[in-house]
N, C-alpha and C. Protein backbone atom coordinates (compact mmCIF):
# COMPACT_ATOMS: atom_id res chain seq x y z
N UNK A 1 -28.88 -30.13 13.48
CA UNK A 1 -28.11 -31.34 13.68
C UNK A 1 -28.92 -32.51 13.12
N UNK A 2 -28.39 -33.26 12.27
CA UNK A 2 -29.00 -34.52 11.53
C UNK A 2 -28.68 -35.73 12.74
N UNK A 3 -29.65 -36.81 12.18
CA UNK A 3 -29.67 -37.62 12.97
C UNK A 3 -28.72 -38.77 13.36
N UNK A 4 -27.90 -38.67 12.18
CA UNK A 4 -26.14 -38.86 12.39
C UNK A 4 -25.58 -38.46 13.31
N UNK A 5 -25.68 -37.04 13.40
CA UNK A 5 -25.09 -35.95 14.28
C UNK A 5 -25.21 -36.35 15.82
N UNK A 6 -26.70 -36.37 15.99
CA UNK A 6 -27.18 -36.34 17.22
C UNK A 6 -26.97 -37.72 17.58
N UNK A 7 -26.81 -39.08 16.99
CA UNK A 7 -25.95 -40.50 17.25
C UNK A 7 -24.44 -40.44 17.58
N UNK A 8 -23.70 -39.75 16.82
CA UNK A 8 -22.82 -39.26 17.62
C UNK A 8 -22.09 -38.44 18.26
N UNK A 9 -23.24 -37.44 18.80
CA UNK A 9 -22.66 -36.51 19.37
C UNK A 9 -23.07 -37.56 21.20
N UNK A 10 -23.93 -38.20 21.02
CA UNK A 10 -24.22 -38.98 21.82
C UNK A 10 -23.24 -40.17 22.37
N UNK A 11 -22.22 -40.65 21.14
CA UNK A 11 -21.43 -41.58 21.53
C UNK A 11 -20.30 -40.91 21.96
N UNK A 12 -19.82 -40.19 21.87
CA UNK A 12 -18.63 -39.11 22.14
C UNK A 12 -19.13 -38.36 23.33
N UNK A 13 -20.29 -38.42 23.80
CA UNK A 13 -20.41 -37.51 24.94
C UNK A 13 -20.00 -38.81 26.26
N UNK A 14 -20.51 -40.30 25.90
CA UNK A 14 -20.82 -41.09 26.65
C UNK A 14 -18.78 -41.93 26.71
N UNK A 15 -18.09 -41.45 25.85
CA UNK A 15 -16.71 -41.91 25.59
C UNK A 15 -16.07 -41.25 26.49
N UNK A 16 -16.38 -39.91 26.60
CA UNK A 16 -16.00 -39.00 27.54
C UNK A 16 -16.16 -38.91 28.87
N UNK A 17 -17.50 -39.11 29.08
CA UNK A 17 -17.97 -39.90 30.64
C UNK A 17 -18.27 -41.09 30.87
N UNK A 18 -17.73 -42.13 30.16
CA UNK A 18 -16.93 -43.20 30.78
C UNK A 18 -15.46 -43.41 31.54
N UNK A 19 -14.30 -42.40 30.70
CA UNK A 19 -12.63 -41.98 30.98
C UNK A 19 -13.13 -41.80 32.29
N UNK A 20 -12.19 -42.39 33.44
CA UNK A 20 -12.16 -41.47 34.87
C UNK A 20 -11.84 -40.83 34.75
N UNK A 21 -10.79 -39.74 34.52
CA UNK A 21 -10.03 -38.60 34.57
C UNK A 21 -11.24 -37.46 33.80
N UNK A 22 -11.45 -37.99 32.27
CA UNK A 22 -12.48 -37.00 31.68
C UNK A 22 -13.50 -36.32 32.57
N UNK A 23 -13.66 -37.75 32.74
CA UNK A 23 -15.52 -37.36 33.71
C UNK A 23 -15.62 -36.77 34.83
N UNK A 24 -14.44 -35.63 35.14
CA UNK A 24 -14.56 -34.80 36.11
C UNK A 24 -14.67 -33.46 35.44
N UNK A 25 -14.11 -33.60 34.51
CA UNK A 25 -14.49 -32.34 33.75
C UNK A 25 -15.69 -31.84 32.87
N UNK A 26 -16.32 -30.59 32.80
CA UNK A 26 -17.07 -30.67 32.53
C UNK A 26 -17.03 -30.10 30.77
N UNK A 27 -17.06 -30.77 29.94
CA UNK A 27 -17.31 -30.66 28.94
C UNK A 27 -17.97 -30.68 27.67
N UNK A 28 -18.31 -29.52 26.59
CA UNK A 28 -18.94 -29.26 26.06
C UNK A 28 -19.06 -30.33 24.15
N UNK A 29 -20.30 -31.17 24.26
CA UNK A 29 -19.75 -31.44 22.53
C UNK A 29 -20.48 -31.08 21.63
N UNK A 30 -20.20 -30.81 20.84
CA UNK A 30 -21.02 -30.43 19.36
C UNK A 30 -21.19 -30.96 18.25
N UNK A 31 -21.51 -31.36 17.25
CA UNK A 31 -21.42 -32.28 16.07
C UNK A 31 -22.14 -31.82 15.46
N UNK A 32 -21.41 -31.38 13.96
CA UNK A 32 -21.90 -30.36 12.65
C UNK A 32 -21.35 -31.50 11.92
N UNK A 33 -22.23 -32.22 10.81
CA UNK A 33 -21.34 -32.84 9.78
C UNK A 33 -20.70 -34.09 9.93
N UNK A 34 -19.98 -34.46 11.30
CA UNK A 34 -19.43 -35.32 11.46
C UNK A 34 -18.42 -34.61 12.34
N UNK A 35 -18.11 -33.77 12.14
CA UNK A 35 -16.96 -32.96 12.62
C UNK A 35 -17.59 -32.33 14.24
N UNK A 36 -16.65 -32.93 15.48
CA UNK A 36 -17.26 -33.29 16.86
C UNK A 36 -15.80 -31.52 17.01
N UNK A 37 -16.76 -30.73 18.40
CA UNK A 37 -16.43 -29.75 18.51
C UNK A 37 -16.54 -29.93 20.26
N UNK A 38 -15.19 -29.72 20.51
CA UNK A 38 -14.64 -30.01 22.14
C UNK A 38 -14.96 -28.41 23.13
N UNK A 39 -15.49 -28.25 23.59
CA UNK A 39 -15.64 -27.37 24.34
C UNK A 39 -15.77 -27.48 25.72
N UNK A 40 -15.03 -26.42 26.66
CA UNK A 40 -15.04 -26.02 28.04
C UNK A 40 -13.39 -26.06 29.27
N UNK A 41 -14.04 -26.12 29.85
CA UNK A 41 -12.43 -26.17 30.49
C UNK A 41 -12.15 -27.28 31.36
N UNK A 42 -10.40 -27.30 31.01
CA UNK A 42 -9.59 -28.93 30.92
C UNK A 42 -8.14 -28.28 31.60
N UNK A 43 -7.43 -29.06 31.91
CA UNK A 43 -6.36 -29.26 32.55
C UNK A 43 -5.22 -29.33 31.24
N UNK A 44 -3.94 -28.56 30.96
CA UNK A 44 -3.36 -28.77 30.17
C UNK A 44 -3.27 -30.33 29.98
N UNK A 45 -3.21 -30.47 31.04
CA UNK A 45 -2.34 -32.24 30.96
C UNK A 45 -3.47 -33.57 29.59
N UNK A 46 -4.68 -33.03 30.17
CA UNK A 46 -6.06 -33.54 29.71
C UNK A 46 -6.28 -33.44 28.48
N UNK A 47 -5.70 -32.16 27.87
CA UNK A 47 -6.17 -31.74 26.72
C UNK A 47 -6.15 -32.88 25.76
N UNK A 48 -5.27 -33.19 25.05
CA UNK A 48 -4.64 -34.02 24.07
C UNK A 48 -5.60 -35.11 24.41
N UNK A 49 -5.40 -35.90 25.76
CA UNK A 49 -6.42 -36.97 26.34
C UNK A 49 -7.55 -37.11 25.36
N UNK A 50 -8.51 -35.80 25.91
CA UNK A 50 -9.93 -35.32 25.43
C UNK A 50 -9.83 -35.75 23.91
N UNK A 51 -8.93 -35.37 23.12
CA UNK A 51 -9.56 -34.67 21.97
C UNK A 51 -9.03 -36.50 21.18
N UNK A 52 -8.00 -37.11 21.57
CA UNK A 52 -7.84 -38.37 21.49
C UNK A 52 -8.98 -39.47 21.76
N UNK A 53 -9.76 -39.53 23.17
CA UNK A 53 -10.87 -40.02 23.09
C UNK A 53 -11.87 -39.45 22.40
N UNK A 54 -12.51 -38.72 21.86
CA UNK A 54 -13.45 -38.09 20.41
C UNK A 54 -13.15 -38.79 19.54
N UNK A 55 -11.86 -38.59 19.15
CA UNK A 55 -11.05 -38.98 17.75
C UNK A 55 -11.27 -40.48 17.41
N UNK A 56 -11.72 -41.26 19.09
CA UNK A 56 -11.49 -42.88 18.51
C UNK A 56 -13.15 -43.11 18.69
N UNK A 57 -13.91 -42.21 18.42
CA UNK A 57 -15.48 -42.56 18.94
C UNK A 57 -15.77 -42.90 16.70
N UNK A 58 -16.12 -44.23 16.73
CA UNK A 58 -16.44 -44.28 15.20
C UNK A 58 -17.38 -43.42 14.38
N UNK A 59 -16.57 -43.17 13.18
CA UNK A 59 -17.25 -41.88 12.60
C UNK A 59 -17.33 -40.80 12.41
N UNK A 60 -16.14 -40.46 13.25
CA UNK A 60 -16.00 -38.96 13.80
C UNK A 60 -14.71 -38.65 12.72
N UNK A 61 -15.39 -37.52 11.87
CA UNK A 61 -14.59 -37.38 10.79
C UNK A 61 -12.74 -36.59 11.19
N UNK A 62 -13.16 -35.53 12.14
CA UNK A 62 -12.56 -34.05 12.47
C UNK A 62 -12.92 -34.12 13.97
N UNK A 63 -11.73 -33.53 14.80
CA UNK A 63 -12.20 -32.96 16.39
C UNK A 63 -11.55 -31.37 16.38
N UNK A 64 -12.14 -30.29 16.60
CA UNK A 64 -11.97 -29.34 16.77
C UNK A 64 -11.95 -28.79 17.95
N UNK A 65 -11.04 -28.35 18.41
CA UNK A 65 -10.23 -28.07 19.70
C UNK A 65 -10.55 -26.44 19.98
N UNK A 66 -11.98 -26.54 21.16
CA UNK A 66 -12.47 -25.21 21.15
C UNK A 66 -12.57 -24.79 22.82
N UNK A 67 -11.65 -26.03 23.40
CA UNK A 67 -11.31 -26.24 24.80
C UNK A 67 -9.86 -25.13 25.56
N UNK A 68 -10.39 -24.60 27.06
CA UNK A 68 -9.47 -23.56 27.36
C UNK A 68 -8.83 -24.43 28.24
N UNK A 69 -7.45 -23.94 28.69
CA UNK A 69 -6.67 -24.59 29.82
C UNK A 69 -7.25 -24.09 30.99
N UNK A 70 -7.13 -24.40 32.31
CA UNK A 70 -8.16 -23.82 33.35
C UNK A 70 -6.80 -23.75 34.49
């Protein structure tokens, strides 16, 4: 992970546990490239939520949806 990566895999982790609703869940992020990788388990309802807050974290090229319904 480049040091891009690890800047925002950091801002997208902290986007996520800021959301009230997010920040009960416990979720996994990853960042290859630019491209942020959603992992762990979420509430159907949440899903879309999740991958919407990633999506608006600047920089974030791609969100890849590697999240289960629970």
């Amino acid at each position: 992970m480049g040091f891009r990566d690890m800047d925002l895999n950091d801002d997208v982790r902290a986007s996520l546990r800021k959301d009230r609703v997010l920040s009960a869940f416990r979720l996994d992020v990853e960042v290859r490239n630019g491209i942020v990788y959603l992992k762990g388990k979420i509430s159907a309802q949440m899903k879309e939520h999740a991958i919407a807050v990633a999506r608006a974290v600047n920089s974030v090229a791609v969100v890849v949806d590697q999240m289960t319904i629970q």
